[in-house]
Protein backbone atom coordinates (compact mmCIF):
# COMPACT_ATOMS: atom_id res chain seq x y z
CA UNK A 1 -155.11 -37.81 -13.94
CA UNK A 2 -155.18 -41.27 -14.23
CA UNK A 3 -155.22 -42.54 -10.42
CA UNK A 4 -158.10 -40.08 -10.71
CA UNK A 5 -160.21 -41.51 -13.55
CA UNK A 6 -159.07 -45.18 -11.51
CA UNK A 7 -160.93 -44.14 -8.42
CA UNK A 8 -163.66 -42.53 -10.50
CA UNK A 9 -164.00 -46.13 -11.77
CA UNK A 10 -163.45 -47.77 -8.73
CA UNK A 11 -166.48 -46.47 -7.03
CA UNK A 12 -168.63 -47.20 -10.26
CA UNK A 13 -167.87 -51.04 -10.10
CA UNK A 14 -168.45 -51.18 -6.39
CA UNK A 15 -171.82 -49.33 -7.43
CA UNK A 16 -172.42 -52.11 -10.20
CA UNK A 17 -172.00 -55.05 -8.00
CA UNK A 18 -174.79 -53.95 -5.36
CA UNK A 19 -177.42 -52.41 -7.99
CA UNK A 20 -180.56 -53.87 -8.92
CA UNK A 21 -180.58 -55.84 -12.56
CA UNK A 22 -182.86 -52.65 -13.87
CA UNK A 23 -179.92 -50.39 -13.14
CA UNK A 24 -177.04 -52.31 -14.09
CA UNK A 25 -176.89 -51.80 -17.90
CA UNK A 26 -176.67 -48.31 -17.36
CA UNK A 27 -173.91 -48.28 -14.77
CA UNK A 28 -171.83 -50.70 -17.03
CA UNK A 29 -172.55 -48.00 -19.86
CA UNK A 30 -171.07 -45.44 -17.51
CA UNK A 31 -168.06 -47.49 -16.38
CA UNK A 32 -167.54 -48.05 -20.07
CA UNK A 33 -167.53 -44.38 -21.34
CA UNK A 34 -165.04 -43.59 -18.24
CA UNK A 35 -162.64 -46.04 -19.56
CA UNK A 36 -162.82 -44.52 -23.19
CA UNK A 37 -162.43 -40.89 -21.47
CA UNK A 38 -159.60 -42.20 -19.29
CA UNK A 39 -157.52 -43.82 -22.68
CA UNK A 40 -158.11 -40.39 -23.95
CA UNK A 41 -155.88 -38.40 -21.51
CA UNK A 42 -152.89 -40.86 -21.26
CA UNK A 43 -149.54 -39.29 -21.59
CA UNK A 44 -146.60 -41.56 -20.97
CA UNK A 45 -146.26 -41.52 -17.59
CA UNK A 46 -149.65 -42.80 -17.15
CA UNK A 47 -148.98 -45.89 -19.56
CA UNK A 48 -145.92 -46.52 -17.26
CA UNK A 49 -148.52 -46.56 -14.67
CA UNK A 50 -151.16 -48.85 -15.79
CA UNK A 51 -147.53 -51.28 -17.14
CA UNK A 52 -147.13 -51.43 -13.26
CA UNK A 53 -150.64 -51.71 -12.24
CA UNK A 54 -151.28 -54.38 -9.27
CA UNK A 55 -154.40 -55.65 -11.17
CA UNK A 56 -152.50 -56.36 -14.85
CA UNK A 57 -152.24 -59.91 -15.27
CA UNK A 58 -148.78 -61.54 -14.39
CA UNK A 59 -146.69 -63.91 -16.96
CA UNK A 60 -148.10 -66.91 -15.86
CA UNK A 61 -151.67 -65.67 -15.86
CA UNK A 62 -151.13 -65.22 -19.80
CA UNK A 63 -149.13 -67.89 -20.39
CA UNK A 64 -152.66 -70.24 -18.49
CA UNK A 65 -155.07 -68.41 -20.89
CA UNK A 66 -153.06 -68.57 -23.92
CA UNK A 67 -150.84 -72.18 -23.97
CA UNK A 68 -152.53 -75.53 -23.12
CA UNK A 69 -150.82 -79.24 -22.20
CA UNK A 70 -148.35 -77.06 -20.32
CA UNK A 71 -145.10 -78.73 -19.15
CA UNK A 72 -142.73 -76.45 -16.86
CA UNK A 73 -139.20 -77.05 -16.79
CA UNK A 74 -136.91 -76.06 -13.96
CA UNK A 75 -133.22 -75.00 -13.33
CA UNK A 76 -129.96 -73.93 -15.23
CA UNK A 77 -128.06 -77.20 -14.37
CA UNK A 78 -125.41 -75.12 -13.09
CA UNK A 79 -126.58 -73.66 -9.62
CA UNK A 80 -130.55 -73.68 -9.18
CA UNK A 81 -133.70 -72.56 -10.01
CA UNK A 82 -135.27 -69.09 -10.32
CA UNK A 83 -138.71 -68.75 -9.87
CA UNK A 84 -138.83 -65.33 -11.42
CA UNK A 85 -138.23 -66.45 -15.25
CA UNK A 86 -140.61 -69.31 -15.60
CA UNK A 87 -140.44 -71.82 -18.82
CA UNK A 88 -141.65 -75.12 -20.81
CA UNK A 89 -143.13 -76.88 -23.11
CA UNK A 90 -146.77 -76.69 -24.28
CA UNK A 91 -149.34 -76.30 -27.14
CA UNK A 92 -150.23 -72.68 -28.75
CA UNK A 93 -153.56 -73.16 -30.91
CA UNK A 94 -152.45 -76.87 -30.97
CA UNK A 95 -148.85 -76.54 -32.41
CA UNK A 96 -145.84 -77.37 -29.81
CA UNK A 97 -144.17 -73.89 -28.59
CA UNK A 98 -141.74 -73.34 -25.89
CA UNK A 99 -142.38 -70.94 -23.53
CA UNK A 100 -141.00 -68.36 -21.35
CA UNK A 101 -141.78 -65.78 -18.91
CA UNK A 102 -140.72 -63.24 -16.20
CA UNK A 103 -143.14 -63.44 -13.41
CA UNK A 104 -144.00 -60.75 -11.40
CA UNK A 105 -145.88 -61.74 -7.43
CA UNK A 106 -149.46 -60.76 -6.63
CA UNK A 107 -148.46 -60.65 -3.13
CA UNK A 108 -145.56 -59.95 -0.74
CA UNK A 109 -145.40 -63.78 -0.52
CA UNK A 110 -144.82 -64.31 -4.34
CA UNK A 111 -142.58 -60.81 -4.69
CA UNK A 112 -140.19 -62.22 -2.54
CA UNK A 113 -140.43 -65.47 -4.20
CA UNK A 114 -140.26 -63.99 -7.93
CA UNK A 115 -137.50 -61.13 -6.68
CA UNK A 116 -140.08 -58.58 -7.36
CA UNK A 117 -140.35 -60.21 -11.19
CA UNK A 118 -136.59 -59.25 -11.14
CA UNK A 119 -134.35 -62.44 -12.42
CA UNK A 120 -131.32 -63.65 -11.33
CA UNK A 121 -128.36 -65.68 -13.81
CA UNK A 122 -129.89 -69.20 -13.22
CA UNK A 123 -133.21 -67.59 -14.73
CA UNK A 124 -131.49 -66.38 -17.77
CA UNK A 125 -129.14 -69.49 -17.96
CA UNK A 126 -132.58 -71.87 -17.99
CA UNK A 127 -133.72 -69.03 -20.54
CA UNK A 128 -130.85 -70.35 -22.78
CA UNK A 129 -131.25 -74.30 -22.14
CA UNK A 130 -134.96 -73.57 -22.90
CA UNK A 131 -134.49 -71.70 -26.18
CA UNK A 132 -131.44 -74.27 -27.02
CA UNK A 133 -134.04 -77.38 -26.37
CA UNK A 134 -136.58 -75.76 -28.61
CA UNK A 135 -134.07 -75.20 -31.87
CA UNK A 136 -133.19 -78.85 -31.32
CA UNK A 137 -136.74 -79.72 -31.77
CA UNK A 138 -137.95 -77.00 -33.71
CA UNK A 139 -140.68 -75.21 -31.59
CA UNK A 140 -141.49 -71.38 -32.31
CA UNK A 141 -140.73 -70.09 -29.04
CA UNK A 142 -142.80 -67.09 -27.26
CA UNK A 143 -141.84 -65.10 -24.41
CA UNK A 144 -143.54 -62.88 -22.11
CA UNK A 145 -141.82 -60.44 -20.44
CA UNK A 146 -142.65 -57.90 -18.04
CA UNK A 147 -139.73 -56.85 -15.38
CA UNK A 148 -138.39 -53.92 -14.14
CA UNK A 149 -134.41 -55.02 -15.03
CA UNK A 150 -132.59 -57.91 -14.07
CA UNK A 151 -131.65 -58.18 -10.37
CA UNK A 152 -128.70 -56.00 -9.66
CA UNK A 153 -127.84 -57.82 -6.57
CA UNK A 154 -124.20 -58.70 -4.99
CA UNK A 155 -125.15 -62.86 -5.38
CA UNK A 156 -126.49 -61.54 -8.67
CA UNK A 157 -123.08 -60.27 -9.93
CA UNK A 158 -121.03 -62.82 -8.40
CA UNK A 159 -122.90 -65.60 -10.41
CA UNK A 160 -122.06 -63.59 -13.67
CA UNK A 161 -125.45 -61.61 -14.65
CA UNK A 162 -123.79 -59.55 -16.71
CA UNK A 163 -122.73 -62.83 -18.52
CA UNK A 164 -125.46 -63.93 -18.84
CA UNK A 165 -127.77 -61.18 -20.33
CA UNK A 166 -125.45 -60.94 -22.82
CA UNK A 167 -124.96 -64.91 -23.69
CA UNK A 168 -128.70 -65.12 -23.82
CA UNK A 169 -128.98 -61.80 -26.91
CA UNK A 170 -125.79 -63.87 -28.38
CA UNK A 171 -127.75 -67.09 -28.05
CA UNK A 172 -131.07 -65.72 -29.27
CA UNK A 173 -129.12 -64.79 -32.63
CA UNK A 174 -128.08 -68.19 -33.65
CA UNK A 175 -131.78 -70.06 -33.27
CA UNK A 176 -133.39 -70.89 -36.44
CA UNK A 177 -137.18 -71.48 -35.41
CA UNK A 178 -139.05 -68.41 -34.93
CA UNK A 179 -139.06 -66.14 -31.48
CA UNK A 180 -141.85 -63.69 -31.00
CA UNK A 181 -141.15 -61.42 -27.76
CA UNK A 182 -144.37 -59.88 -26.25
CA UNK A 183 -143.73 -56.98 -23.32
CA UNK A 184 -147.11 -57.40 -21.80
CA UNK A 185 -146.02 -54.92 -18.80
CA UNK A 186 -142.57 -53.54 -18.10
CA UNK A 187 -140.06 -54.14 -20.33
CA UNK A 188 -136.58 -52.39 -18.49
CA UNK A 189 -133.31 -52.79 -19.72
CA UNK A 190 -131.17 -55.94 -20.45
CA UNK A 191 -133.08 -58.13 -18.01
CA UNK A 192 -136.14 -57.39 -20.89
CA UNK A 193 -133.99 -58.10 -23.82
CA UNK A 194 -131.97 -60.82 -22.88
CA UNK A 195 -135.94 -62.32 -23.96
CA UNK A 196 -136.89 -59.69 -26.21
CA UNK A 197 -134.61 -60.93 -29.12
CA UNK A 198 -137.48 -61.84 -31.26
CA UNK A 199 -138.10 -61.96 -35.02
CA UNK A 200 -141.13 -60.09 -33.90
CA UNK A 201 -141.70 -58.49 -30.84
CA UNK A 202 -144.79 -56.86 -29.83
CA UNK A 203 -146.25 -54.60 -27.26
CA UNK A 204 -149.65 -53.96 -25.38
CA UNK A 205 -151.11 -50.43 -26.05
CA UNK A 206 -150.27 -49.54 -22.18
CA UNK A 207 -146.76 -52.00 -22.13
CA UNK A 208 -143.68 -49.89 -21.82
CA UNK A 209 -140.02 -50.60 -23.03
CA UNK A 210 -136.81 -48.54 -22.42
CA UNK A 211 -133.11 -48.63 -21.08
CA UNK A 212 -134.44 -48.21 -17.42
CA UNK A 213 -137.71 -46.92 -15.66
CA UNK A 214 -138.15 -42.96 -15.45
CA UNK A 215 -137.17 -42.53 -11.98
CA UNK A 216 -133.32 -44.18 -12.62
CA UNK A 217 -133.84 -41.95 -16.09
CA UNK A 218 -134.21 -38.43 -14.19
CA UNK A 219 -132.18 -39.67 -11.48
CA UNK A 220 -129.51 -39.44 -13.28
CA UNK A 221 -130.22 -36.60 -15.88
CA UNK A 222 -131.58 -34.63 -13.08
CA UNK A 223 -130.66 -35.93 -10.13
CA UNK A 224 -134.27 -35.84 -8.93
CA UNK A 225 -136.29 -39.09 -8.99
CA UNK A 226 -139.83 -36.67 -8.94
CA UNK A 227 -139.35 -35.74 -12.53
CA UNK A 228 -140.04 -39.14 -14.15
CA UNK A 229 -142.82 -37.85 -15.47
CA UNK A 230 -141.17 -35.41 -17.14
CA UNK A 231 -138.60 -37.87 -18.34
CA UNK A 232 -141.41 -40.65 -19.67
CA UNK A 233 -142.04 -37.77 -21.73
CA UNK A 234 -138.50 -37.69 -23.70
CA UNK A 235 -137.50 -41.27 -23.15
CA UNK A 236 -139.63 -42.25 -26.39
CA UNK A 237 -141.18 -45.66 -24.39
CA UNK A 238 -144.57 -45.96 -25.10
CA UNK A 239 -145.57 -48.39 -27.67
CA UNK A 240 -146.88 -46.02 -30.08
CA UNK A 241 -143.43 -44.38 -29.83
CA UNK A 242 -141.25 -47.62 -30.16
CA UNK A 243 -143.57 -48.54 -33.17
CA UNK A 244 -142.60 -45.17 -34.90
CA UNK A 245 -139.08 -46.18 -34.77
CA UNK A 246 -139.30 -49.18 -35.51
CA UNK A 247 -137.94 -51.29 -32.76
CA UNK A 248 -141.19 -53.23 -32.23
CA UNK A 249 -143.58 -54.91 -35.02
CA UNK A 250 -146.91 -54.75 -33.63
CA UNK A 251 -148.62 -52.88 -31.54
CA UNK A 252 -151.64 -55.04 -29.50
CA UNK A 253 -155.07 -52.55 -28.67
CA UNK A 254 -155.54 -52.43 -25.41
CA UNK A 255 -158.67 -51.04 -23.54
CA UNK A 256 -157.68 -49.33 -19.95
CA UNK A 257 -157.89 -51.49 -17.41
CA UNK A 258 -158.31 -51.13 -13.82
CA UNK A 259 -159.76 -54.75 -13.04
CA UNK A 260 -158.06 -57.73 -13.73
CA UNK A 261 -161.41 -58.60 -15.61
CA UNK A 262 -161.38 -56.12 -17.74
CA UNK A 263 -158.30 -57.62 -19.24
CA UNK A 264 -159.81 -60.37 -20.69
CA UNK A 265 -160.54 -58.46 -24.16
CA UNK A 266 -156.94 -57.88 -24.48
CA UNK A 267 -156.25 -61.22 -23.86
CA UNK A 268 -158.03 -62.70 -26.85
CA UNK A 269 -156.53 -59.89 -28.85
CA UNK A 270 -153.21 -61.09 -28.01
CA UNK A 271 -154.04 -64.70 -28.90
CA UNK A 272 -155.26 -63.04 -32.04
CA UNK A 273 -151.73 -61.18 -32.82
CA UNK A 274 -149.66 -64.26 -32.11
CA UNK A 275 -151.54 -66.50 -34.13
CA UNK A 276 -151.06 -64.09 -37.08
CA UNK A 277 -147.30 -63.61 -36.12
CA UNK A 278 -146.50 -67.52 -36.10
CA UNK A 279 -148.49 -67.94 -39.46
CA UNK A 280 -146.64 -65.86 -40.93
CA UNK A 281 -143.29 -66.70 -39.84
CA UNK A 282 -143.76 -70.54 -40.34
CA UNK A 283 -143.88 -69.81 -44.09
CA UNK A 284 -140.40 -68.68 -43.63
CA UNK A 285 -137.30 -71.14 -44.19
CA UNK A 286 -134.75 -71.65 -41.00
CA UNK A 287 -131.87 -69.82 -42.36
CA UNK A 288 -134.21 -66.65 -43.32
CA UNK A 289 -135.70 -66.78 -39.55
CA UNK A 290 -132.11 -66.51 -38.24
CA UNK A 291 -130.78 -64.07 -40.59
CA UNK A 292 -133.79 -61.97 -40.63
CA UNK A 293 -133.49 -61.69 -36.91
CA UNK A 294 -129.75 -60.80 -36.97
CA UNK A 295 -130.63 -58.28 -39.69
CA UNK A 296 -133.41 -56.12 -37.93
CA UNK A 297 -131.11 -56.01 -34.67
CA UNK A 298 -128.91 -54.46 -36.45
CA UNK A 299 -130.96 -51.99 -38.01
CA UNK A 300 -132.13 -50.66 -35.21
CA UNK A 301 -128.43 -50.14 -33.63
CA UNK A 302 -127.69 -48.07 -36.67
């Protein structure tokens, strides 16, 4: 239903652009109601959709609207640099935060640049050096993650990314300044958590997060890729369901979106939700930041 209401859309904005200024209010009217209608039909498998949707802003894109004086940093100092997970310095609302990112391409130029916003060891390993530099210094750190899974690749393997997934969790346990993890797309598997250890972590309306995507899901239940519809349905990873159980904090509204314009609402909202976050959490002493962090991971393993 939704690639219908999309098209639906589609053909109102094209109608919107080449209208007459008399007409225009009504058409934007119209193009607003469909949007309502369309956030009323979602089931999962259409948030898993609009997660993946070409037009959704990419890491960086949020990371340019949301941090200013914006320093990137490059490479693991162990073998190179991976342009997927992106990182550095910068100002959030004027305090100093470190951030990260895994960046998804907006073209088959930048996909095969980014990996298809899947990362590779070095991108976790700078992930660690980034997160390590910030504690030093004590900057909140925010990360922005929206990937599919980390890159399953021979090189991949050989360089240890099982290794490092699970050095950057262990690492993300012992920082005492305060991590808030935002899926703003995709969020599959360990390549999302090795950033999603936050003392918050927080979701888009339409952001998904889960052990892998619903075709590997009812591949393997089912042996039959088609059915991941079915399986978004059982897989409990919409935010609304991940909220309800208590593995994320906060849940950011988000209006359906089929435009990369139309984003820009959601945008300030999330601006809005991080500012409240960091507030909060910079009332909180070091060695209650760590432990509190340590403590809600394991809650939800129980």
């Amino acid at each position: 239903m939704i690639d219908k209401r999309e098209q639906e859309y589609l053909v109102l904005a094209n109608k919107y652009k080449e209208a007459p200024n008399g007409e225009k209010k009504k058409i934007k009217k119209e193009m607003e109601d469909l949007r309502k209608l369309a956030k009323s039909e979602l089931e999962p498998f259409d948030r898993v959709y609009l997660a993946r949707h070409k037009e959704r802003p990419k890491a960086d894109e949020f990371i340019d609207h949301l941090i200013r004086e914006k320093v990137y940093l490059a490479g693991d100092r162990l073998f190179g640099e991976d342009y997927c997970l992106i990182g550095g310095i910068g100002k959030f609302n004027g305090r100093s935060v470190t951030f990260l990112g895994t960046k998804k391409g907006k073209n088959i130029e930048e996909n095969l640049k980014t990996n298809f916003g899947m990362p590779n060891p070095e991108g976790y390993r700078k992930a660690q050096r980034l997160m390590n530099q910030a504690n030093k210094f004590g900057r909140p750190i925010l990360t922005f993650i929206d990937t599919s899974g980390a890159y399953p690749g021979l090189g991949a393997e050989e360089r240890g990314q099982g290794e490092a997934i699970a050095q950057s969790i262990m690492n993300s346990f012992s920082l005492k300044v305060p991590i808030i993890s935002v899926v703003t797309g995709e969020g599959g598997s360990g390549g999302a958590l090795a950033l999603g250890v936050g003392n918050k972590v927080v979701l888009f309306e339409n952001s998904v997060y889960s052990i892998l995507s619903p075709e590997g899901f009812s591949s393997i239940i089912w042996k039959d890729a088609s059915r991941a519809r079915e399986a978004s349905k059982i897989m409990k990873l919409t935010a609304k369901d991940l909220l309800d159980l208590k593995v994320v904090d906060r849940v950011v509204e988000e209006d359906v979106s089929f435009l990369k314009e139309d984003f820009a609402v959601n945008m300030a909202r999330l601006g809005e939700a991080l500012e409240e976050e960091l507030k909060s959490l910079e009332k909180v002493s070091k060695n209650k930041i760590q432990s509190d962090r340590v403590e809600k991971f394991r809650r939800i393993g129980r």
